[in-house]
PDB file of N, CA and C in Angstrom:
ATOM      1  N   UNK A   1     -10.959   9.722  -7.443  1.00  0.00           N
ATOM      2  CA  UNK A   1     -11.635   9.896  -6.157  1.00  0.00           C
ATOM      3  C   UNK A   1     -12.794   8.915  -6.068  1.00  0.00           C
ATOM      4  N   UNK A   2     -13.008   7.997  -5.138  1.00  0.00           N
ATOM      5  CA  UNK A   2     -13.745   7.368  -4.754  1.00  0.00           C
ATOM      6  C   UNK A   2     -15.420   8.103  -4.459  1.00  0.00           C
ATOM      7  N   UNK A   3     -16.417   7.667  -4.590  1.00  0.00           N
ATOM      8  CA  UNK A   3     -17.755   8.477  -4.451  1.00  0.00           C
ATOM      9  C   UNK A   3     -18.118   9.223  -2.929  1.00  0.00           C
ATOM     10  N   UNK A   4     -18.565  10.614  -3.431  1.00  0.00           N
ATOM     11  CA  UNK A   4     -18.394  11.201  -2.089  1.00  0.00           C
ATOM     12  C   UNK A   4     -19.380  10.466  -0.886  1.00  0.00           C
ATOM     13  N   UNK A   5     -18.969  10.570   0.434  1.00  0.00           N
ATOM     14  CA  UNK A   5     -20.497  10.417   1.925  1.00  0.00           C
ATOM     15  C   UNK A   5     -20.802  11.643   1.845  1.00  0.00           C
ATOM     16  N   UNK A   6     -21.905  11.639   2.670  1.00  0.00           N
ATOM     17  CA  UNK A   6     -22.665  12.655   2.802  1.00  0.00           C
ATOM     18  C   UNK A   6     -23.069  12.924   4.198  1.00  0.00           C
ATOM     19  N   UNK A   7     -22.828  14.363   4.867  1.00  0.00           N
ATOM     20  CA  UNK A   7     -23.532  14.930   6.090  1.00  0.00           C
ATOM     21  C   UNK A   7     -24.400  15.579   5.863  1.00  0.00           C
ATOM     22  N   UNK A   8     -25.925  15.122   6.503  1.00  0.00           N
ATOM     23  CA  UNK A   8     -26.937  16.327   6.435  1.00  0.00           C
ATOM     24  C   UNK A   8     -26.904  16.723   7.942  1.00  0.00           C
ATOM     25  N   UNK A   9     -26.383  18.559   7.779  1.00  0.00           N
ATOM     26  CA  UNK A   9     -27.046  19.296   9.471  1.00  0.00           C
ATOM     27  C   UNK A   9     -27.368  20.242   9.098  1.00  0.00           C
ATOM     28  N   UNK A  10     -27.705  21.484   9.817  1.00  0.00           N
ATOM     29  CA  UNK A  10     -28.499  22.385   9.437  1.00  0.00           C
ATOM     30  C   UNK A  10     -27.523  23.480   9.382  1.00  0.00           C
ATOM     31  N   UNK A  11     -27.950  24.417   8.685  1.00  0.00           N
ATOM     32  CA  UNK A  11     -27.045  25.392   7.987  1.00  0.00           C
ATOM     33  C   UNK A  11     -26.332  26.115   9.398  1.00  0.00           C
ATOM     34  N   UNK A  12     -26.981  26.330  10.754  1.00  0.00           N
ATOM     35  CA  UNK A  12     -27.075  26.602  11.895  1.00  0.00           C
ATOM     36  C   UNK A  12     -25.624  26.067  12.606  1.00  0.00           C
ATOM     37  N   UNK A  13     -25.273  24.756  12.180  1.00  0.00           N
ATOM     38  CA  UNK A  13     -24.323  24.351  12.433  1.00  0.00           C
ATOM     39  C   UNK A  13     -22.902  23.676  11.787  1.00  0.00           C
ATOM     40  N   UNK A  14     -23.572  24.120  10.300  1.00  0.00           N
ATOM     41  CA  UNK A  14     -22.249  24.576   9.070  1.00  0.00           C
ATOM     42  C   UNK A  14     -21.395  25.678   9.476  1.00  0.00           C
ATOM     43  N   UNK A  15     -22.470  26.783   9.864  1.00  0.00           N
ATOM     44  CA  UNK A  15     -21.807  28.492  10.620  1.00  0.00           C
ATOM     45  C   UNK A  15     -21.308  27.928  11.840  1.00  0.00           C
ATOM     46  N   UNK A  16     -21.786  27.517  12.588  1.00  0.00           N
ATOM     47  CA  UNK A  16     -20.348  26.990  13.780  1.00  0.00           C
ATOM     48  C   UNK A  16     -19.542  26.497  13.332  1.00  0.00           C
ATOM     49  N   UNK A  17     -19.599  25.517  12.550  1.00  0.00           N
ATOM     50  CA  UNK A  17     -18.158  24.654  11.775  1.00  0.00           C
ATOM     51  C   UNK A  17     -17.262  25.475  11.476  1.00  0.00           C
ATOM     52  N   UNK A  18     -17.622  26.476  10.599  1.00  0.00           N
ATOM     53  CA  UNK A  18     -16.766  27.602   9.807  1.00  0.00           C
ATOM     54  C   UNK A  18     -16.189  28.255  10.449  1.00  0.00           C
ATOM     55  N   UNK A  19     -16.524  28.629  11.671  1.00  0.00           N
ATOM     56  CA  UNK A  19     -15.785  29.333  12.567  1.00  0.00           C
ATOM     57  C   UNK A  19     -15.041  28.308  13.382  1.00  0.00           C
ATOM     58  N   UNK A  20     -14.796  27.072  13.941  1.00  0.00           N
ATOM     59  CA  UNK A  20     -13.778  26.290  14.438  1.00  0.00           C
ATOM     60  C   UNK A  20     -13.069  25.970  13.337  1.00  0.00           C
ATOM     61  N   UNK A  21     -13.589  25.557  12.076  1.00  0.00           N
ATOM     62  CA  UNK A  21     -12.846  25.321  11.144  1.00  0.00           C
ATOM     63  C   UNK A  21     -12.865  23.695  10.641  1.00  0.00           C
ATOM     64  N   UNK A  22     -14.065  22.862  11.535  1.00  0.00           N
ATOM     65  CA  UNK A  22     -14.142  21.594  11.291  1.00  0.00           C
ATOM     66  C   UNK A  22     -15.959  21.467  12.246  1.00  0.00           C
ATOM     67  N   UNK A  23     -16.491  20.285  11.659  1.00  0.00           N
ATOM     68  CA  UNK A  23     -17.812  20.103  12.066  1.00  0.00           C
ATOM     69  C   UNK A  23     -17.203  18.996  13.204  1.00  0.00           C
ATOM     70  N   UNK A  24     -18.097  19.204  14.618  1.00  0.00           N
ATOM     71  CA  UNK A  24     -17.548  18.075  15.570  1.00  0.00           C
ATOM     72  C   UNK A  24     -19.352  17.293  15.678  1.00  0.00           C
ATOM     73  N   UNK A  25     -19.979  17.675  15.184  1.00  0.00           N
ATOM     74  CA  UNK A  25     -21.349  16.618  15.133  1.00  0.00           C
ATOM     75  C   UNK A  25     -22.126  17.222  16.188  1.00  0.00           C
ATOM     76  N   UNK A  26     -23.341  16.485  15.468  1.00  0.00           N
ATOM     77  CA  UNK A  26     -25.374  16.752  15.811  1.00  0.00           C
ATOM     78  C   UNK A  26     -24.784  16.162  17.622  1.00  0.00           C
ATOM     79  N   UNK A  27     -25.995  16.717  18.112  1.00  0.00           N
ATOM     80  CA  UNK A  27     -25.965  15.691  19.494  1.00  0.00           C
ATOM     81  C   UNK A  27     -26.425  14.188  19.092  1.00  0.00           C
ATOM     82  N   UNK A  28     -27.156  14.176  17.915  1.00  0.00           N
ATOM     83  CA  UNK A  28     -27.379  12.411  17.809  1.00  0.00           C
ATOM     84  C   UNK A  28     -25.453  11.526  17.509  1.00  0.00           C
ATOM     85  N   UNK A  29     -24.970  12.705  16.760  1.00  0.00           N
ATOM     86  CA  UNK A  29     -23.847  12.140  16.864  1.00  0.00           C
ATOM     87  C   UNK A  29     -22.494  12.054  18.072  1.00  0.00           C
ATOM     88  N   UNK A  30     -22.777  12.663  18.854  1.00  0.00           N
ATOM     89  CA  UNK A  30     -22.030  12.765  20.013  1.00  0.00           C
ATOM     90  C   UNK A  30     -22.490  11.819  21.153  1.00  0.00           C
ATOM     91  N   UNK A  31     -23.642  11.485  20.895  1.00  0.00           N
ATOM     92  CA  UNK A  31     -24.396  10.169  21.714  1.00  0.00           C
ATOM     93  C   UNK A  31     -23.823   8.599  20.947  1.00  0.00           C
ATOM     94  N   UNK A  32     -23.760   8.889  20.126  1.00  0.00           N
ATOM     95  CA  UNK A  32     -23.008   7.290  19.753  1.00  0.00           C
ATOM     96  C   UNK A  32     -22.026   7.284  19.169  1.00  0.00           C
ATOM     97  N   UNK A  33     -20.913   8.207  19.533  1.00  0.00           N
ATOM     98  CA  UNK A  33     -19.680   8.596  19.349  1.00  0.00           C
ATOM     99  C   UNK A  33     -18.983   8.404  17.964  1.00  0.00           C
ATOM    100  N   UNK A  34     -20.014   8.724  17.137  1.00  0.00           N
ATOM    101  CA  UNK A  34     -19.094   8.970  15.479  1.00  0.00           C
ATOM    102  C   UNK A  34     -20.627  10.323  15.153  1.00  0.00           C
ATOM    103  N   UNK A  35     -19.512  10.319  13.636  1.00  0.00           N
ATOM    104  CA  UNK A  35     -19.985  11.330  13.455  1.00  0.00           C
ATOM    105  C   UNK A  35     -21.203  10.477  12.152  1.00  0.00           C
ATOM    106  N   UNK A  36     -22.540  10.496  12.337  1.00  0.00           N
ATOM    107  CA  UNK A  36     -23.251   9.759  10.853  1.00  0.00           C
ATOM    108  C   UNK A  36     -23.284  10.191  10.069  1.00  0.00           C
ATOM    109  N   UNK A  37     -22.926   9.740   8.901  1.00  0.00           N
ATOM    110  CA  UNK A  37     -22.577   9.740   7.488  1.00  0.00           C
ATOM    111  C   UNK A  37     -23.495   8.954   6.323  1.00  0.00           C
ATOM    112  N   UNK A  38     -23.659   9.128   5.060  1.00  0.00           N
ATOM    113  CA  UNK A  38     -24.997   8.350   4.377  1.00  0.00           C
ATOM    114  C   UNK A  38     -24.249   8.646   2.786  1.00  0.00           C
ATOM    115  N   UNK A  39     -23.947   7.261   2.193  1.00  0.00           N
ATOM    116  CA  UNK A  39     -23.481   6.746   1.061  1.00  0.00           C
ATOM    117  C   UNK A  39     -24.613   8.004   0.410  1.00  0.00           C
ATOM    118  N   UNK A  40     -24.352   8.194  -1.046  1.00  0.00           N
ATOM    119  CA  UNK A  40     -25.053   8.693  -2.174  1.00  0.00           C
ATOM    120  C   UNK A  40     -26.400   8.208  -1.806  1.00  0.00           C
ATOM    121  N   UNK A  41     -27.013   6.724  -2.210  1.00  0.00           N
ATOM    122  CA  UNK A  41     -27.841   6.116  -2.479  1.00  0.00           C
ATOM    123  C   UNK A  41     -29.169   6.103  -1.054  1.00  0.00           C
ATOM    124  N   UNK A  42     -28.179   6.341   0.375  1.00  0.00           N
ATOM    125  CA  UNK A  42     -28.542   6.299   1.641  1.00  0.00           C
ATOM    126  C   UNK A  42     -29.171   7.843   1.811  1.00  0.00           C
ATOM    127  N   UNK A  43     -29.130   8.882   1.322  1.00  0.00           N
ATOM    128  CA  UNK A  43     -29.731   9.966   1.546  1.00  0.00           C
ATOM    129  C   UNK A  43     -30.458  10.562   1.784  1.00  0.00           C
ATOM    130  N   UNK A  44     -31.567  10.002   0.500  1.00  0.00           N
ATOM    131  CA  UNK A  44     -33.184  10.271   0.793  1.00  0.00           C
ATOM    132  C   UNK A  44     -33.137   9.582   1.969  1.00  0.00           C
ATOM    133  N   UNK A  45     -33.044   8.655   2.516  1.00  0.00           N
ATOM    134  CA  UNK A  45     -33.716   7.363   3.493  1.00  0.00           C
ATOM    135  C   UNK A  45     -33.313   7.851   4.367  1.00  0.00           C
ATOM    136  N   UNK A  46     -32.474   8.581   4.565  1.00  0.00           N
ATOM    137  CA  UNK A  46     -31.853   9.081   6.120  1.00  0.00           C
ATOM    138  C   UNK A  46     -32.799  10.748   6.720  1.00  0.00           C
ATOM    139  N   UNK A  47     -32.853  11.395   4.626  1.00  0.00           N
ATOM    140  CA  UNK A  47     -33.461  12.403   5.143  1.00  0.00           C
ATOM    141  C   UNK A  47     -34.808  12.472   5.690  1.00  0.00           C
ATOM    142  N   UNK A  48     -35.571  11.050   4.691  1.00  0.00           N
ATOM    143  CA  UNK A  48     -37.053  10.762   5.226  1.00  0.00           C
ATOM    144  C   UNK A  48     -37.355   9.867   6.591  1.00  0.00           C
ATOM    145  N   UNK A  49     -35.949   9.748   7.362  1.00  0.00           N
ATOM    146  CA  UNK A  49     -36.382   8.865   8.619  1.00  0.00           C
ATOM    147  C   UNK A  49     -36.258   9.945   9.786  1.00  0.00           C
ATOM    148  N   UNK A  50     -35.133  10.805   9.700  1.00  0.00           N
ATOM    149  CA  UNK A  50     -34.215  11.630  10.543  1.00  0.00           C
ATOM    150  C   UNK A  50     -34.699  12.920  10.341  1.00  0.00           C
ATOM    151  N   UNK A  51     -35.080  13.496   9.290  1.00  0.00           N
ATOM    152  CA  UNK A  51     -35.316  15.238   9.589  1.00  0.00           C
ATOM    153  C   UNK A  51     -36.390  15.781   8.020  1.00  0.00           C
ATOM    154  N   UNK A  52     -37.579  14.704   8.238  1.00  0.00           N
ATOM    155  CA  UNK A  52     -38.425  14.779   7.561  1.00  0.00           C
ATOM    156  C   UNK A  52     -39.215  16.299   8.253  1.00  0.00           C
ATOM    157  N   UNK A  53     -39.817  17.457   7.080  1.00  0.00           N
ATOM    158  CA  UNK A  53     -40.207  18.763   7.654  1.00  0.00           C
ATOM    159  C   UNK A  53     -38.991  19.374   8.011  1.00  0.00           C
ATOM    160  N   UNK A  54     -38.193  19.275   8.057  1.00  0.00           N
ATOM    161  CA  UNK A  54     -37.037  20.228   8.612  1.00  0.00           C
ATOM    162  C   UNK A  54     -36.278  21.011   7.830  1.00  0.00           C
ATOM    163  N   UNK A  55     -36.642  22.291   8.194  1.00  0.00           N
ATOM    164  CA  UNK A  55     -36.217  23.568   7.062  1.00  0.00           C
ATOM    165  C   UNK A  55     -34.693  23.252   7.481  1.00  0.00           C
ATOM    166  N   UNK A  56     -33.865  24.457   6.622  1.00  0.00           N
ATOM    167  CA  UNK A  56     -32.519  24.914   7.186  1.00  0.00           C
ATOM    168  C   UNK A  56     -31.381  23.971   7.664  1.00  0.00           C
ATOM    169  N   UNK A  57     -31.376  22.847   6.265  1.00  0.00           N
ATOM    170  CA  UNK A  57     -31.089  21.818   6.398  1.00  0.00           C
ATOM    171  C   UNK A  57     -29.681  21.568   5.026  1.00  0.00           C
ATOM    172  N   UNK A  58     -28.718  21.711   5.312  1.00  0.00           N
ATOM    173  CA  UNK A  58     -28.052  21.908   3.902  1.00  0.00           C
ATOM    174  C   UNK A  58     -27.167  20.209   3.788  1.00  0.00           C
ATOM    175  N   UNK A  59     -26.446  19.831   2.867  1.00  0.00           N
ATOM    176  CA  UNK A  59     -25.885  18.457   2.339  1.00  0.00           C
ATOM    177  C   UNK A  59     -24.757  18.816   2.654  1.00  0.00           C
ATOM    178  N   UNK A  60     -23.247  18.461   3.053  1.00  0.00           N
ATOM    179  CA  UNK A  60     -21.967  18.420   3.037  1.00  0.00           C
ATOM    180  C   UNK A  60     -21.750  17.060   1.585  1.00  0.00           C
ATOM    181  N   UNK A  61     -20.926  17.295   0.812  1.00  0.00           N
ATOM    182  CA  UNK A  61     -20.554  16.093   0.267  1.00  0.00           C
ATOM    183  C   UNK A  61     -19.024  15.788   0.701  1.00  0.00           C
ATOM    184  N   UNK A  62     -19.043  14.798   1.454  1.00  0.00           N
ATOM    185  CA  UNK A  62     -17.375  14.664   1.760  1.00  0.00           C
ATOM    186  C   UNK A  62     -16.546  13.687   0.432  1.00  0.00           C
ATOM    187  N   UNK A  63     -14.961  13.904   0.715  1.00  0.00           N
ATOM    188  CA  UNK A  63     -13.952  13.230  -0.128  1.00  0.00           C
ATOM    189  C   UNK A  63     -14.201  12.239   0.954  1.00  0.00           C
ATOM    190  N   UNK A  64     -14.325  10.895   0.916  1.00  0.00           N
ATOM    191  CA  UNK A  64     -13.875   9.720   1.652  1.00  0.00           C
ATOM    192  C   UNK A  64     -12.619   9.456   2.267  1.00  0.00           C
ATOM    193  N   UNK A  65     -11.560   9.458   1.132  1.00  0.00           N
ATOM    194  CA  UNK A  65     -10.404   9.074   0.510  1.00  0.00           C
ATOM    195  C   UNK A  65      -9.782  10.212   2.073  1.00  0.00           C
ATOM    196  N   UNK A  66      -9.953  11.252   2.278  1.00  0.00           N
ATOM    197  CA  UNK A  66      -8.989  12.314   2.912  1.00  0.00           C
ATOM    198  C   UNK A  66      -9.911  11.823   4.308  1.00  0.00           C
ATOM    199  N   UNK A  67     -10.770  11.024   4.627  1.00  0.00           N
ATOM    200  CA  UNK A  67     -11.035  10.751   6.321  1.00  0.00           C
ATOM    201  C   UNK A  67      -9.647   9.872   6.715  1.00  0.00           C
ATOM    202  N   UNK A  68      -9.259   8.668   5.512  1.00  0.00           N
ATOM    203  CA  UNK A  68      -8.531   7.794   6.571  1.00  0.00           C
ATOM    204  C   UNK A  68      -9.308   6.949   7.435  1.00  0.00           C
ATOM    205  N   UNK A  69      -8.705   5.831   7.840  1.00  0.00           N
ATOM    206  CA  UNK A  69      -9.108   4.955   8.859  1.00  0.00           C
ATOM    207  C   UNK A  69      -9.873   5.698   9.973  1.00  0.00           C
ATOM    208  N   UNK A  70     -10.252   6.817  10.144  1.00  0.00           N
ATOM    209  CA  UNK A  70     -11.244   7.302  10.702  1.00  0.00           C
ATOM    210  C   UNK A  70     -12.632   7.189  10.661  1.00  0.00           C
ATOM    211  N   UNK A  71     -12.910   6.700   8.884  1.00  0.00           N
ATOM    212  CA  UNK A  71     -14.251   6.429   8.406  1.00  0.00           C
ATOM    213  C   UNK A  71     -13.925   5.030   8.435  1.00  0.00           C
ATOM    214  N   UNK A  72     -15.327   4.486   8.777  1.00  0.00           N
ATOM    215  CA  UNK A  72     -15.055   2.875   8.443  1.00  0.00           C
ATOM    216  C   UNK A  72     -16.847   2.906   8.561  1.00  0.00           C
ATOM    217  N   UNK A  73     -17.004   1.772   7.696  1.00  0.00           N
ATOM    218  CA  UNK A  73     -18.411   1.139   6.781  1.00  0.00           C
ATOM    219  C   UNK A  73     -19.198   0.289   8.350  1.00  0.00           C
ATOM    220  N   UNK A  74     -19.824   0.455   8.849  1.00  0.00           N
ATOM    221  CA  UNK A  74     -20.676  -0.062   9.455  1.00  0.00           C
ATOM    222  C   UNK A  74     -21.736  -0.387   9.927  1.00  0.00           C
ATOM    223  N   UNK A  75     -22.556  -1.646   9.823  1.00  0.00           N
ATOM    224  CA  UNK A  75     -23.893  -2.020  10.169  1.00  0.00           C
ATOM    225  C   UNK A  75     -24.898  -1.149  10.652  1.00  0.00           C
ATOM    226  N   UNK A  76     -26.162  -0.537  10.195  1.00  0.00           N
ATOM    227  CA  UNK A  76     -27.254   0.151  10.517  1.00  0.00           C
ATOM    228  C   UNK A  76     -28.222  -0.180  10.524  1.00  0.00           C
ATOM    229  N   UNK A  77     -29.009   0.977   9.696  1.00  0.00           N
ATOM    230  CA  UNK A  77     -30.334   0.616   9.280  1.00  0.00           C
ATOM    231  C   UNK A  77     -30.611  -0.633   8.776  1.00  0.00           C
ATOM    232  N   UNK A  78     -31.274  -1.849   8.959  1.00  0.00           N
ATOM    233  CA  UNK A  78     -31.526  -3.073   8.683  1.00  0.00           C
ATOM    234  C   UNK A  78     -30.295  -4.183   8.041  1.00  0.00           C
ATOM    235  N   UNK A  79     -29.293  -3.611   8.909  1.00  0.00           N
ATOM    236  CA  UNK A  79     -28.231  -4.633   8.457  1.00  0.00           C
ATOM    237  C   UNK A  79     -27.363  -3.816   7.331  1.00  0.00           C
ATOM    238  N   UNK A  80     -27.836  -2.780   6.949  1.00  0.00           N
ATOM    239  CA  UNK A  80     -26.789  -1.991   5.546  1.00  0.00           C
ATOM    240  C   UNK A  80     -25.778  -1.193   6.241  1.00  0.00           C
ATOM    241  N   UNK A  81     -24.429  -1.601   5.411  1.00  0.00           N
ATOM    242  CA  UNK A  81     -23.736  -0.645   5.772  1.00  0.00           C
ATOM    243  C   UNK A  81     -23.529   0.531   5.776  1.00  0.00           C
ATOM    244  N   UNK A  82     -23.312   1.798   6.447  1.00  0.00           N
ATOM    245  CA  UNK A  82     -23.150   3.012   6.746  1.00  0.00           C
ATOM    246  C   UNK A  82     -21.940   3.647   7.285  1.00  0.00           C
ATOM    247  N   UNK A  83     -21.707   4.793   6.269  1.00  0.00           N
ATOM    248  CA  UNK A  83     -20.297   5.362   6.984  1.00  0.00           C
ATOM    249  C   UNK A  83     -20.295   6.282   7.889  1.00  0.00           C
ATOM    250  N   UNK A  84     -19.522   6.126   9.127  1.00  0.00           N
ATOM    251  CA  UNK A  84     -19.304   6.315  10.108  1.00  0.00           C
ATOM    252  C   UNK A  84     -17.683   7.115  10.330  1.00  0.00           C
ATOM    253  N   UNK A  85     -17.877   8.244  10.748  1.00  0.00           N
ATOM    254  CA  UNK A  85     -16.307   8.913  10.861  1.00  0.00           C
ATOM    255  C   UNK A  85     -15.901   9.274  12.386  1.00  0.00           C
ATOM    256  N   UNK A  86     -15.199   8.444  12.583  1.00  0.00           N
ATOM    257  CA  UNK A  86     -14.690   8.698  14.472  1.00  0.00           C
ATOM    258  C   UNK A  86     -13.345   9.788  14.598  1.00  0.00           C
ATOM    259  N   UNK A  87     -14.113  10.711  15.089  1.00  0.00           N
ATOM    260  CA  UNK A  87     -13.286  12.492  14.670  1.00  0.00           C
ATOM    261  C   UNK A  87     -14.569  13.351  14.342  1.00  0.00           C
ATOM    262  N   UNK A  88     -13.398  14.612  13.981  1.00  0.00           N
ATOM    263  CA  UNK A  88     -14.162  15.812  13.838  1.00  0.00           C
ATOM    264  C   UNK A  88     -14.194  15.356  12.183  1.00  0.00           C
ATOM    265  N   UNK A  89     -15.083  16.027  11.144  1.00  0.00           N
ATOM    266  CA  UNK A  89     -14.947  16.242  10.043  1.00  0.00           C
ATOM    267  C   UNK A  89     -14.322  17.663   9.604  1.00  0.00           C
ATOM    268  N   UNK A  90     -12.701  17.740   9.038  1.00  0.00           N
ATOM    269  CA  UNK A  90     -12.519  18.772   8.492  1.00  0.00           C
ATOM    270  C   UNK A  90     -13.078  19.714   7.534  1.00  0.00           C
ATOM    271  N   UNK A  91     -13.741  20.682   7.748  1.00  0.00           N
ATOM    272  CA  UNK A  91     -14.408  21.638   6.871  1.00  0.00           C
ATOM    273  C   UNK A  91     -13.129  21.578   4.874  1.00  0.00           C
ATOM    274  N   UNK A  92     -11.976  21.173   5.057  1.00  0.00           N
ATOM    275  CA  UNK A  92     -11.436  20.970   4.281  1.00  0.00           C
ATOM    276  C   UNK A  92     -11.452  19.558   3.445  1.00  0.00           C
ATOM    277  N   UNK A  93     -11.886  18.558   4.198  1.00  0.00           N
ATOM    278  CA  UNK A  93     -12.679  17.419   3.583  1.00  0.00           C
ATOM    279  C   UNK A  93     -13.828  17.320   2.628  1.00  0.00           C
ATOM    280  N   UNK A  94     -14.785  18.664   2.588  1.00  0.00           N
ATOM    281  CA  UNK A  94     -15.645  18.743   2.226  1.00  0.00           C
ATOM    282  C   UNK A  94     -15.663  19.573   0.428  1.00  0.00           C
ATOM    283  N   UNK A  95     -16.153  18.371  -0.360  1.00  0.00           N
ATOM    284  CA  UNK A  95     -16.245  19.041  -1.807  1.00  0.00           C
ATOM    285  C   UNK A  95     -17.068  20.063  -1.809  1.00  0.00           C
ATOM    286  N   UNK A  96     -18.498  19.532  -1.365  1.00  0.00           N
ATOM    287  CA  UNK A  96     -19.419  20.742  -1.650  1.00  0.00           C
ATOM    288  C   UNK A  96     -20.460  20.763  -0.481  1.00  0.00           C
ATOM    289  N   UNK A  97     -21.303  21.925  -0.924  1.00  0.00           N
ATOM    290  CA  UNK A  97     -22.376  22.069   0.179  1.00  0.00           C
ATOM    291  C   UNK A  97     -23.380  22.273  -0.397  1.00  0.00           C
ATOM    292  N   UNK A  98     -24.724  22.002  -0.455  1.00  0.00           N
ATOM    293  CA  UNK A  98     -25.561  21.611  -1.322  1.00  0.00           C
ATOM    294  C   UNK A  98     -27.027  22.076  -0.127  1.00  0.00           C
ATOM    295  N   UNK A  99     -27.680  23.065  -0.546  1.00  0.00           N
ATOM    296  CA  UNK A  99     -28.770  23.652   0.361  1.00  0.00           C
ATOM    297  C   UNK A  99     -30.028  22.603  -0.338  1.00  0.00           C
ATOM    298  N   UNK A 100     -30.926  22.055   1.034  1.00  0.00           N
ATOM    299  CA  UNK A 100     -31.881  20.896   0.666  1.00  0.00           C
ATOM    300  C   UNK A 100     -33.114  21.360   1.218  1.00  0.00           C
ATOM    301  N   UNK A 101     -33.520  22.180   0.450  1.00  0.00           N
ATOM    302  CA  UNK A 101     -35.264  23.153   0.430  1.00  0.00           C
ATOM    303  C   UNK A 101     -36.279  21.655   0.399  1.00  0.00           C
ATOM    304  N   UNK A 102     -37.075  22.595   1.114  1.00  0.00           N
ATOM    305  CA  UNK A 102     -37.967  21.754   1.408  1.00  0.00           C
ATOM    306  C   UNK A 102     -39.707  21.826  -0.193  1.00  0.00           C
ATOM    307  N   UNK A 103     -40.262  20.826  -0.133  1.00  0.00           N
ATOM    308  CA  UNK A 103     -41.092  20.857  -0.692  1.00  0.00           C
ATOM    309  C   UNK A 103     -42.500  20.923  -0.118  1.00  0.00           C
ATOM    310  N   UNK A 104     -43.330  20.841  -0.853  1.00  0.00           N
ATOM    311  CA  UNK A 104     -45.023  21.216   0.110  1.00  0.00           C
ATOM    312  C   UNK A 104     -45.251  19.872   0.804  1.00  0.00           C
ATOM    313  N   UNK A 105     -45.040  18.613   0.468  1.00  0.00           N
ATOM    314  CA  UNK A 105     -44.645  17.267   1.239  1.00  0.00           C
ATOM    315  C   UNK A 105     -44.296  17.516   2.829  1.00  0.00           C
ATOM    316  N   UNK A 106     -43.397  18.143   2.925  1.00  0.00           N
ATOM    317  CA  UNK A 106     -42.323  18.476   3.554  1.00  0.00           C
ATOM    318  C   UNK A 106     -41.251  17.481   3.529  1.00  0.00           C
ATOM    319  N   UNK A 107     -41.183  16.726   2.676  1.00  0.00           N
ATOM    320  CA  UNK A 107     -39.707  16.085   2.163  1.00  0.00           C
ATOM    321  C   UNK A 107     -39.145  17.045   1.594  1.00  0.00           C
ATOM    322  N   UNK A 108     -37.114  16.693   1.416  1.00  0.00           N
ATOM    323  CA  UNK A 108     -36.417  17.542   0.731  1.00  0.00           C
ATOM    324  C   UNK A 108     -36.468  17.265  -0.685  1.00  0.00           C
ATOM    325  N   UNK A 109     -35.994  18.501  -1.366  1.00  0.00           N
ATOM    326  CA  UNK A 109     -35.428  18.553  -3.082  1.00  0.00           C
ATOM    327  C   UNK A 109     -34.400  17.811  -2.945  1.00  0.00           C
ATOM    328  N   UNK A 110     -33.489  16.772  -3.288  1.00  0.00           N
ATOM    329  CA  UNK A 110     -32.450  16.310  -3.306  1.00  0.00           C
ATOM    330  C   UNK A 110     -31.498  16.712  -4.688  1.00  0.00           C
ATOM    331  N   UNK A 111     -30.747  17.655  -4.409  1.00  0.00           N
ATOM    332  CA  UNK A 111     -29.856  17.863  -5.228  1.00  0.00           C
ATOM    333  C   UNK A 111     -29.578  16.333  -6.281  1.00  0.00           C
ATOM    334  N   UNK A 112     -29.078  17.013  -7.912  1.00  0.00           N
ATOM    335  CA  UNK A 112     -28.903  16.448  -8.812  1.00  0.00           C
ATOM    336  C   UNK A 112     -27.792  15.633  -8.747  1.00  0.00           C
ATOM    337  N   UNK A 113     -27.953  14.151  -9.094  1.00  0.00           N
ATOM    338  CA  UNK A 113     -26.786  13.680  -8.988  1.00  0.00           C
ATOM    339  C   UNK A 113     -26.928  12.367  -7.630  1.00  0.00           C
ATOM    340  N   UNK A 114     -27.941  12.715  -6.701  1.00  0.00           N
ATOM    341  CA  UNK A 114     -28.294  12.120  -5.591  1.00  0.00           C
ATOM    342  C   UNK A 114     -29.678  11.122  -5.828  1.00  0.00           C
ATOM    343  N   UNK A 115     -29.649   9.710  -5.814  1.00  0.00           N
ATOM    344  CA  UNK A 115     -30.599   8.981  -6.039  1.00  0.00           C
ATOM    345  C   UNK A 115     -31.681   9.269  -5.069  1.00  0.00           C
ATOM    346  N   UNK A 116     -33.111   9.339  -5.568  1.00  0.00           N
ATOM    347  CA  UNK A 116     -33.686   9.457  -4.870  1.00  0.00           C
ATOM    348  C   UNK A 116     -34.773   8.034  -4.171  1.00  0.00           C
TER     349      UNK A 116
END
């Protein structure tokens, strides 16, 4: 298996997922019609640009490999590439789910395994 992407949304809308049975995306993602996604290494940087202070915030780790030509690598934040999934994300795509508590900072704990 190739290294997992990563979705951060809030646990708020993991429980909707679970009940359709697939995540269809944030309104930031329905405004630029994919769903955003953040390599291992891209995580912290997404969590400290995008939802710095924000409780109730959990990690999806996706399989890559099971998006298909749906995910594809494209230009972002300062020219780096970022994965991008055009579709719903199947709740069955997903290895794990990883809850991202906040600290007195109000940056997240980043689960083990995740560069910080």
């Amino acid at each position: 298996m190739s290294d997992p992407v990563y979705k951060i949304c809030s646990s708020e809308a993991l429980q909707e997922a679970r009940g359709r049975g697939r995540f269809e995306g944030s309104a930031d993602d329905a405004r630029d019609g994919f769903i955003h996604l953040s390599a291992g290494p891209q995580v912290a940087g997404t969590l400290a640009k995008y939802f710095a202070g924000q409780p109730n915030l959990v990690l999806l780790a996706v399989d890559p490999e099971k998006l298909g030509e749906r995910l594809r690598w494209e230009p972002s934040r300062g020219g780096e590439l970022f994965p991008h999934l055009y579709g719903p994300l199947g709740l069955d795509h997903v290895i794990s789910v990883e809850v991202l508590s906040l600290q007195e900072n109000g940056s997240h704990r980043l689960p083990a395994g995740i560069a910080a």
